[in-house]
Protein backbone atom coordinates (compact mmCIF):
# COMPACT_ATOMS: atom_id res chain seq x y z
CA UNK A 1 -5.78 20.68 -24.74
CA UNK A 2 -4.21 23.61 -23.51
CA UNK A 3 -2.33 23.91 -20.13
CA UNK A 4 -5.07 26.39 -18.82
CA UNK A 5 -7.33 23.63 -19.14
CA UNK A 6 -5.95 21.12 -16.61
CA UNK A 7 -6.49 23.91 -13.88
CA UNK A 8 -9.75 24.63 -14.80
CA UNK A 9 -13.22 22.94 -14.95
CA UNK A 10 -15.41 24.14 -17.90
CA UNK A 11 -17.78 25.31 -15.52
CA UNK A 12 -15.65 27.11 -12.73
CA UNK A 13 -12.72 29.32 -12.92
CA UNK A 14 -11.30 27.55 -9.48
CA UNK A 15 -8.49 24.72 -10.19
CA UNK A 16 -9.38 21.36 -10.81
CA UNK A 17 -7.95 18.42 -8.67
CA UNK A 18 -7.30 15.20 -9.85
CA UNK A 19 -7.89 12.08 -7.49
CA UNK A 20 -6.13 9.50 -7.81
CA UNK A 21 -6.63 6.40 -6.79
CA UNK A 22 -6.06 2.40 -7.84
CA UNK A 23 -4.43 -0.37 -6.68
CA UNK A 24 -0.50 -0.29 -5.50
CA UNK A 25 1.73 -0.50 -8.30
CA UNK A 26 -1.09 0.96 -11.02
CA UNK A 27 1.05 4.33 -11.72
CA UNK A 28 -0.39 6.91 -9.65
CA UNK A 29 3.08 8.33 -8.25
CA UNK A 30 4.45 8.38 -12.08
CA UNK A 31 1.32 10.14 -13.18
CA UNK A 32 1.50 12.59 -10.28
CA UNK A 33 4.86 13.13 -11.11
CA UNK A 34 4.14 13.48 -15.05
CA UNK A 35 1.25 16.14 -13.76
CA UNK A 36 3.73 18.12 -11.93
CA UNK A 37 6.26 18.33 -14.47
CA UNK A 38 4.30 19.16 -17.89
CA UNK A 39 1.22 21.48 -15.63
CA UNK A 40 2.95 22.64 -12.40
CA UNK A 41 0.64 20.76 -10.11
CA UNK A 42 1.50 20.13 -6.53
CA UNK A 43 1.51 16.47 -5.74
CA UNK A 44 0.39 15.02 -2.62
CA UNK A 45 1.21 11.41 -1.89
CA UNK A 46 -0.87 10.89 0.95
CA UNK A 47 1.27 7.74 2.39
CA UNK A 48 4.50 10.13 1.60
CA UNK A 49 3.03 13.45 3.83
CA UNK A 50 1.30 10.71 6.28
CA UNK A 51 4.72 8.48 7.00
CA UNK A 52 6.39 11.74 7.16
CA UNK A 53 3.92 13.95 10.05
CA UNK A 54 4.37 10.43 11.73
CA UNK A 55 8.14 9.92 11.70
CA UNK A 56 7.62 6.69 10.66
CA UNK A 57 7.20 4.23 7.73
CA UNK A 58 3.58 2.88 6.18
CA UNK A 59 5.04 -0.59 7.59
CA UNK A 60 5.88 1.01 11.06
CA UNK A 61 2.40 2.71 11.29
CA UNK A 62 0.59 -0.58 10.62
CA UNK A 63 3.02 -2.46 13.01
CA UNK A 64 2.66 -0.21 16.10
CA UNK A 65 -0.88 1.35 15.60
CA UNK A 66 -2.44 -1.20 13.08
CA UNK A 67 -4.49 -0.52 10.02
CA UNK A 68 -7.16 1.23 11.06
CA UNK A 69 -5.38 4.29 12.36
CA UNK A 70 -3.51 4.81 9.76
CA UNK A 71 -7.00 4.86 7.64
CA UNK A 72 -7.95 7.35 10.30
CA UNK A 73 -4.88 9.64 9.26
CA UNK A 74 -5.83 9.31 5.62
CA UNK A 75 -9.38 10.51 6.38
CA UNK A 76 -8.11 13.09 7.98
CA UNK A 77 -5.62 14.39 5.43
CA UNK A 78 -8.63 14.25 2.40
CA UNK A 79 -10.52 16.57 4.58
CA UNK A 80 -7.50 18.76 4.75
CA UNK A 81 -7.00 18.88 1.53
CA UNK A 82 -10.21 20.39 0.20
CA UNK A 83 -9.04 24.02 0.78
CA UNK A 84 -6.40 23.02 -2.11
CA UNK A 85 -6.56 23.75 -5.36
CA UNK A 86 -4.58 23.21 -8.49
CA UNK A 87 -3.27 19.67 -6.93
CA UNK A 88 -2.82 16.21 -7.94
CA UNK A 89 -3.94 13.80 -5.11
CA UNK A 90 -2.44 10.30 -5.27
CA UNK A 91 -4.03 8.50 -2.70
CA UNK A 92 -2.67 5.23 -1.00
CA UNK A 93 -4.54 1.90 -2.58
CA UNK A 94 -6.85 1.28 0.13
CA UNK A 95 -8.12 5.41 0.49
CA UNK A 96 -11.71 4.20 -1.14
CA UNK A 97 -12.32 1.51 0.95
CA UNK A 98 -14.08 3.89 3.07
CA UNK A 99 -16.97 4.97 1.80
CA UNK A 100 -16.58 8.15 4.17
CA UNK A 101 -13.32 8.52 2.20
CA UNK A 102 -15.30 8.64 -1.36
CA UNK A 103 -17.34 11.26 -0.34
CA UNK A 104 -14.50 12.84 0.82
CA UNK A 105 -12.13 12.48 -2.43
CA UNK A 106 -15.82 13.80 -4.79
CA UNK A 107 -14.81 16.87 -2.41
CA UNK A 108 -11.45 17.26 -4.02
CA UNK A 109 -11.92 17.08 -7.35
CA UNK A 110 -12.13 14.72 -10.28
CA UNK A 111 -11.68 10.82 -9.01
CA UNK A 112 -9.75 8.55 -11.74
CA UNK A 113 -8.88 5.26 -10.87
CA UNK A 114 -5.72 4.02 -12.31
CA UNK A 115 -5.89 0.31 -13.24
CA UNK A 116 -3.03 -2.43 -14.50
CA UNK A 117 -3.37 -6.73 -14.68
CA UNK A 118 -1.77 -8.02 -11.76
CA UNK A 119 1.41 -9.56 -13.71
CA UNK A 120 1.90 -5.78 -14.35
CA UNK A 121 1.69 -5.47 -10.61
CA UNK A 122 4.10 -7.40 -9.46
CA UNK A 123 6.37 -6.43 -12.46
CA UNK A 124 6.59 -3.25 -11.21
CA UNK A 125 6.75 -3.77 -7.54
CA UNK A 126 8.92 -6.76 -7.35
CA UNK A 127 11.52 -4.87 -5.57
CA UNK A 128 9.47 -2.33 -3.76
CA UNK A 129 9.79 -3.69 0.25
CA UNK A 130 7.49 -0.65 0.93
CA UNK A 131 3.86 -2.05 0.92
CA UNK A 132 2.74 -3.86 4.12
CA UNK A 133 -0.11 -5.93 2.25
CA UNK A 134 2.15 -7.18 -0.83
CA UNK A 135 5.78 -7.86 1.44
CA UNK A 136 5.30 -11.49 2.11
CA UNK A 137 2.59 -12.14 -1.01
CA UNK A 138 4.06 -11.12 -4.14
CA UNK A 139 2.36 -13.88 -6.08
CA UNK A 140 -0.27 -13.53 -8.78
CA UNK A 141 -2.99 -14.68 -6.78
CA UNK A 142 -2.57 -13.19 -4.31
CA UNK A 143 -2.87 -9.80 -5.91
CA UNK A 144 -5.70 -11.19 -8.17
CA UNK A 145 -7.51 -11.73 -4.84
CA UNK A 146 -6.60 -8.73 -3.47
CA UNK A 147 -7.53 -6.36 -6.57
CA UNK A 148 -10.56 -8.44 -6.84
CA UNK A 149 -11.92 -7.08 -3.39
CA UNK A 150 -11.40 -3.97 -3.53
CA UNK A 151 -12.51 -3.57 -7.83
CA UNK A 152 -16.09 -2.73 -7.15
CA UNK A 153 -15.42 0.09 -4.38
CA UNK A 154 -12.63 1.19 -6.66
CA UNK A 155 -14.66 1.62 -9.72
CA UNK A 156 -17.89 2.75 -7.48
CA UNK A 157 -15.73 5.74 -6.27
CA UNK A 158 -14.04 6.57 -9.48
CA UNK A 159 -15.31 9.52 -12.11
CA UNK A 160 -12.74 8.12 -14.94
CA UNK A 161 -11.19 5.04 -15.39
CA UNK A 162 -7.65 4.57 -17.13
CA UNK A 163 -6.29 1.25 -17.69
CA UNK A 164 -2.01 1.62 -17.53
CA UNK A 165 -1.18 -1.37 -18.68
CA UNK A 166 1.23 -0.91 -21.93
CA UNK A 167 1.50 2.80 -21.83
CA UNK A 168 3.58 5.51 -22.11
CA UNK A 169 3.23 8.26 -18.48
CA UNK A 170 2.45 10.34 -21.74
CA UNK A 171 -0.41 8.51 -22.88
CA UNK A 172 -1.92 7.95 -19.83
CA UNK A 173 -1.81 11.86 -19.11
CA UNK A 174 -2.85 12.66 -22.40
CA UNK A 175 -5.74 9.90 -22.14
CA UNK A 176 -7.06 11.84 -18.41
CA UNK A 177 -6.99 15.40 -19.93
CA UNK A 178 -9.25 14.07 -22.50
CA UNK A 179 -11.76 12.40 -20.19
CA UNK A 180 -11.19 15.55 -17.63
């Protein structure tokens, strides 16, 4: 596929945006990233730009505020965002809990859920003291459970799923500009 193609739908000369979205530790900051690099796309890591116009860490916003407005600052920020084009959205793993937020992200652009098993998971997270859910329940169950609950409004939301487990950033890019 050429690069043209990742900015464009087949159907519209405006850019395409890519969604994503998936449960922590799935690859949606590498793949952002990778999207950057190879097609010049602006990334937007919601819980980066959110922690950031707060002055505070994910962890501190849930401690002070609690969970709910920080979900209120995420909604906010996907309405923002759909006067961008030619951006990658990687959105924090509970953005499509909302079902206000869905309708939202459809607004953006293209929704792919990234997906991994949870040993992956915590392989890749084990040192990561960043995520308020996972800090004092890094065990397999526990993210079972927790991937588990939030699968079916995951996959409800999504337009393309890609499973990360045992691939290359490469392959998994290659893999969404062939289902894009």
């Amino acid at each position: 596929m050429a690069q043209a193609d990742v900015y464009t739908t087949g159907h519209s000369p405006n850019p395409c945006n890519l969604v994503l979205i998936g449960f922590m530790g799935t690859g949606k900051s590498t793949v952002s990233d990778y999207f950057h690099t190879q097609y010049n796309m602006d990334v937007i890591e919601m819980d980066q730009i959110i922690a950031q116009r707060e002055g505070m860490s994910i962890t501190e916003i849930f401690n002070r505020y609690g969970e709910e407005y920080f979900r209120d600052l995420e909604t906010a920020l996907l309405i923002e965002m759909q006067s961008r084009k030619g951006v990658i959205l990687s959105c924090g793993g509970g953005v499509p809990m909302r079902e206000r937020n869905v309708a939202e992200m459809k607004k953006i652009g293209r929704v792919i859920l990234l997906t991994a098993d949870p040993q992956t998971i915590l392989e890749r997270l084990k040192e990561d003291h960043s995520r308020p859910l996972l800090e004092n329940n890094k065990n397999i169950d526990f993210v079972r459970s927790l991937m588990d609950s939030r699968r079916a409004k995951y996959e409800a939301a999504a337009d393309i799923i890609i499973h990360t487990d045992g691939k290359t950033v490469e392959e998994i890019g290659n893999e969404i500009l062939e289902k894009v």
